[in-house]
N, C-alpha and C. Protein backbone atom coordinates (compact mmCIF):
# COMPACT_ATOMS: atom_id res chain seq x y z
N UNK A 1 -38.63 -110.47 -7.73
CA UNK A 1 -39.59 -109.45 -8.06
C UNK A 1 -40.85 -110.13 -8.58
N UNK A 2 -41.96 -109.65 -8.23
CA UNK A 2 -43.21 -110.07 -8.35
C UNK A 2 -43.17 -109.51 -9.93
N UNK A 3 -43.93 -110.65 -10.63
CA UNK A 3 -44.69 -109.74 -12.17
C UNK A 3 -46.22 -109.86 -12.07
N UNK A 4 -46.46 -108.78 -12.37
CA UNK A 4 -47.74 -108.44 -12.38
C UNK A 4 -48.33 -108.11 -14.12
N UNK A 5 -49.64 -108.97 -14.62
CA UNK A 5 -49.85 -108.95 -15.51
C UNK A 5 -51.14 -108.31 -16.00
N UNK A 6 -51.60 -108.23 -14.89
CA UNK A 6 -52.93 -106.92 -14.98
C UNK A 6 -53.35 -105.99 -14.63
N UNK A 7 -53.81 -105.13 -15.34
CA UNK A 7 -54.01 -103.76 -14.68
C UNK A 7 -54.99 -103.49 -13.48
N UNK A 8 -55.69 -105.15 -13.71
CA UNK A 8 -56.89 -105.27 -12.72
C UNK A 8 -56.59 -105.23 -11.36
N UNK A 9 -54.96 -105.63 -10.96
CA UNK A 9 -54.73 -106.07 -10.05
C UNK A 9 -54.80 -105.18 -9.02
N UNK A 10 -54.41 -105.66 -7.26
CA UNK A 10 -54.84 -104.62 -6.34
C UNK A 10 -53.92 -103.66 -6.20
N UNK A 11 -52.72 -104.03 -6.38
CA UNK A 11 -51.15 -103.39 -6.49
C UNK A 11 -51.39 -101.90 -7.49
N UNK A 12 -51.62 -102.61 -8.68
CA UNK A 12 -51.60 -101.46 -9.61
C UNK A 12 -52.27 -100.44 -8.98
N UNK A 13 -53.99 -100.93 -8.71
CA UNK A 13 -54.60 -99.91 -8.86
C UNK A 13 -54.30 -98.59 -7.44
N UNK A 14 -53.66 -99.78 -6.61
CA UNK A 14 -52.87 -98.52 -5.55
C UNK A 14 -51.83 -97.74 -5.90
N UNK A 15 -51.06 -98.24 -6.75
CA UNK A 15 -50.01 -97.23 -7.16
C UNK A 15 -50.47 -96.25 -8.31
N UNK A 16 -51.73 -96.78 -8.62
CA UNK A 16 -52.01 -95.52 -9.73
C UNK A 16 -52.55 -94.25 -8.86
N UNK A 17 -53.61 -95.06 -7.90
CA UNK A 17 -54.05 -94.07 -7.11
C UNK A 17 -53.05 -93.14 -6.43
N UNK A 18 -51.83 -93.52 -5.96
CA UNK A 18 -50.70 -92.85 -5.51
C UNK A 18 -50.32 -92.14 -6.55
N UNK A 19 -50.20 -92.15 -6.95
CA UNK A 19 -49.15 -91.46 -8.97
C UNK A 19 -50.51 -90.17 -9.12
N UNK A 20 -51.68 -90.56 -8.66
CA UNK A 20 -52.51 -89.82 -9.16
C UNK A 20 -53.60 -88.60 -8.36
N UNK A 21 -53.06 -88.87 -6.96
CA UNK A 21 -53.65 -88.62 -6.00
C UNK A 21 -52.92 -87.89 -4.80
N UNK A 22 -52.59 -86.34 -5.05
CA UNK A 22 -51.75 -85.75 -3.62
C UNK A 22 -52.37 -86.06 -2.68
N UNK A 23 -53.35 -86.14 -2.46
CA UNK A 23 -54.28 -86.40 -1.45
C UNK A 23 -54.11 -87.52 -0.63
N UNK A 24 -53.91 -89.03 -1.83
CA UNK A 24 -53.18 -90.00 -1.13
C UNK A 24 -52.17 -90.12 -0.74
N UNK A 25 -51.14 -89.66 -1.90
CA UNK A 25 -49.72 -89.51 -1.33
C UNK A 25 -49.89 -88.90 -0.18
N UNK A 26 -50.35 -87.76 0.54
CA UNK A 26 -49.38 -87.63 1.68
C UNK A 26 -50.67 -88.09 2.77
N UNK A 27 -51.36 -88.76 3.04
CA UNK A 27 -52.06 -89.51 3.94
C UNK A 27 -51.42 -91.10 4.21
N UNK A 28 -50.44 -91.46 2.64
CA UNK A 28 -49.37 -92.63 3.19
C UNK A 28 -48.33 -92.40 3.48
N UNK A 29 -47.96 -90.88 3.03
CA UNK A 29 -46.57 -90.67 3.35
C UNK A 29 -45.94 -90.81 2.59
N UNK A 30 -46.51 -90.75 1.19
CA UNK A 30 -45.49 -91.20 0.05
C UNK A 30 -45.30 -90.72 -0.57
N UNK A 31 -43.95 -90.72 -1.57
CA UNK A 31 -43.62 -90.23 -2.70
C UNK A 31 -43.86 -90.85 -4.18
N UNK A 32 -43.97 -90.55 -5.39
CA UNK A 32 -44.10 -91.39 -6.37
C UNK A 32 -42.85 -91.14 -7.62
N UNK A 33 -42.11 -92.30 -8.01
CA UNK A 33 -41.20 -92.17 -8.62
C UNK A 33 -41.74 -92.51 -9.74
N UNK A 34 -41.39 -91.97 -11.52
CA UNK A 34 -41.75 -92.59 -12.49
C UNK A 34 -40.31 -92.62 -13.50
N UNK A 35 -39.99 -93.66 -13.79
CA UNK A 35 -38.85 -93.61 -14.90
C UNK A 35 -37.71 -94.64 -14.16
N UNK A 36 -37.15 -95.04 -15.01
CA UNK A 36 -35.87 -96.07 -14.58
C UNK A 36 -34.73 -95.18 -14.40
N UNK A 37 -34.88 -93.67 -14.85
CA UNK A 37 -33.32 -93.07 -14.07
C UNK A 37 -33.78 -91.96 -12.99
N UNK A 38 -35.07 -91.74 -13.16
CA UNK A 38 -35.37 -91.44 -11.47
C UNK A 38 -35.36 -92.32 -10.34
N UNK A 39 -35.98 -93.47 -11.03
CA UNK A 39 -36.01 -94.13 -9.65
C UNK A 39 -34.42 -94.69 -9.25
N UNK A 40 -33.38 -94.55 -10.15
CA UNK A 40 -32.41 -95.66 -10.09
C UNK A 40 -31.55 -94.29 -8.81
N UNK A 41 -31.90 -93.36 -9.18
CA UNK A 41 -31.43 -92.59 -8.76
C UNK A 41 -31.53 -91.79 -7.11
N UNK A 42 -32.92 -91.89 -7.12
CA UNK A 42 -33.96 -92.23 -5.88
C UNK A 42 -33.31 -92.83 -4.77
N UNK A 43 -32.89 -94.29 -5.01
CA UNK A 43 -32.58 -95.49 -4.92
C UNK A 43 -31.28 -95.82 -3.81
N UNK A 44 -30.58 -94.61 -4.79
CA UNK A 44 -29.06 -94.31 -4.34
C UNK A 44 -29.40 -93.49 -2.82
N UNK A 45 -30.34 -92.98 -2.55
CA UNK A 45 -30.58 -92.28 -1.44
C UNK A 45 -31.52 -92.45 -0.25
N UNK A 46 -32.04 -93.76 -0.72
CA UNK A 46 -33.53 -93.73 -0.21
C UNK A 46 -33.49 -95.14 -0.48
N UNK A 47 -34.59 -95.77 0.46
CA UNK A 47 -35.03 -97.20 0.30
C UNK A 47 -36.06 -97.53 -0.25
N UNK A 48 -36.17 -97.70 -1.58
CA UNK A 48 -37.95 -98.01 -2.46
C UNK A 48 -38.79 -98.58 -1.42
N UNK A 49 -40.14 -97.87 -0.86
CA UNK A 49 -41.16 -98.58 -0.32
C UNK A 49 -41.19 -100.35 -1.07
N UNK A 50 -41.57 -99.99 -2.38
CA UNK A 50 -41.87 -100.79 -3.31
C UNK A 50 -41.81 -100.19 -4.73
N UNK A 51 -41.74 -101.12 -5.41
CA UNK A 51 -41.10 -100.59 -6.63
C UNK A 51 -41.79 -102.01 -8.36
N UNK A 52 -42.17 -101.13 -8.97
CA UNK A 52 -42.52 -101.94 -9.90
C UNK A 52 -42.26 -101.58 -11.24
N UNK A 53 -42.09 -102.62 -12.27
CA UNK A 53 -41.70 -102.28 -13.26
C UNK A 53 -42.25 -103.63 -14.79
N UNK A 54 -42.36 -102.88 -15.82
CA UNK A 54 -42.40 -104.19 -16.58
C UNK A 54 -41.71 -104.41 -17.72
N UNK A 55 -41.53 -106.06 -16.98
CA UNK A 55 -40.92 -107.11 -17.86
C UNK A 55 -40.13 -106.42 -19.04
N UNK A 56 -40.14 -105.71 -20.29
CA UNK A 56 -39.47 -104.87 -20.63
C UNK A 56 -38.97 -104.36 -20.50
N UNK A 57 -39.08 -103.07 -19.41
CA UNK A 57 -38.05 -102.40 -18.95
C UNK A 57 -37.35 -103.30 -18.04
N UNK A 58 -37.52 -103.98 -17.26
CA UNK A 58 -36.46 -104.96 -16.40
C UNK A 58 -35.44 -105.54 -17.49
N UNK A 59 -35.78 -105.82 -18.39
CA UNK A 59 -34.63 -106.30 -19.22
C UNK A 59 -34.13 -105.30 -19.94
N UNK A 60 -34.65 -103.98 -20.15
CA UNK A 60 -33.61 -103.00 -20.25
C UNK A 60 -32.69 -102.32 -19.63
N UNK A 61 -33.50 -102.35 -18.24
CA UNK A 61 -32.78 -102.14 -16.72
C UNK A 61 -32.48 -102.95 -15.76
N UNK A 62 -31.62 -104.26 -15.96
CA UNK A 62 -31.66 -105.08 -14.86
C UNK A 62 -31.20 -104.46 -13.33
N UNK A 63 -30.51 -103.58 -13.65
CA UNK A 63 -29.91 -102.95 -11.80
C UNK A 63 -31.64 -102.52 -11.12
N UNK A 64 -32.24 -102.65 -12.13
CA UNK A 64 -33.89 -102.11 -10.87
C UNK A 64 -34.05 -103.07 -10.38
């Protein structure tokens, strides 16, 4: 898993735009998951496009 340490980065600012944007979501086709027992759950059914998380919660949640 990639760590990502800034908010500057290009990643983030696409997934915020996704999280923040119906408009984008469905022009990629996407859904947006937020939380370690949605997504874990998600997961069980579905194949994460991509998936990010931080460093904190990964060590609270290693199965992500």
């Amino acid at each position: 898993m990639e760590i990502i340490t800034s908010r500057e980065n290009a990643k983030v600012k696409y997934a915020c735009a996704v999280r923040d944007s119906e408009k984008q979501r469905t022009a990629d086709g996407l859904f947006f998951a937020e939380g370690p027992k949605l997504c874990m759950e998600l997961a069980k059914s579905c194949t994460p496009r991509v998936m990010y998380a931080t460093a904190e919660e990964k060590e609270k949640t290693p199965a992500l």
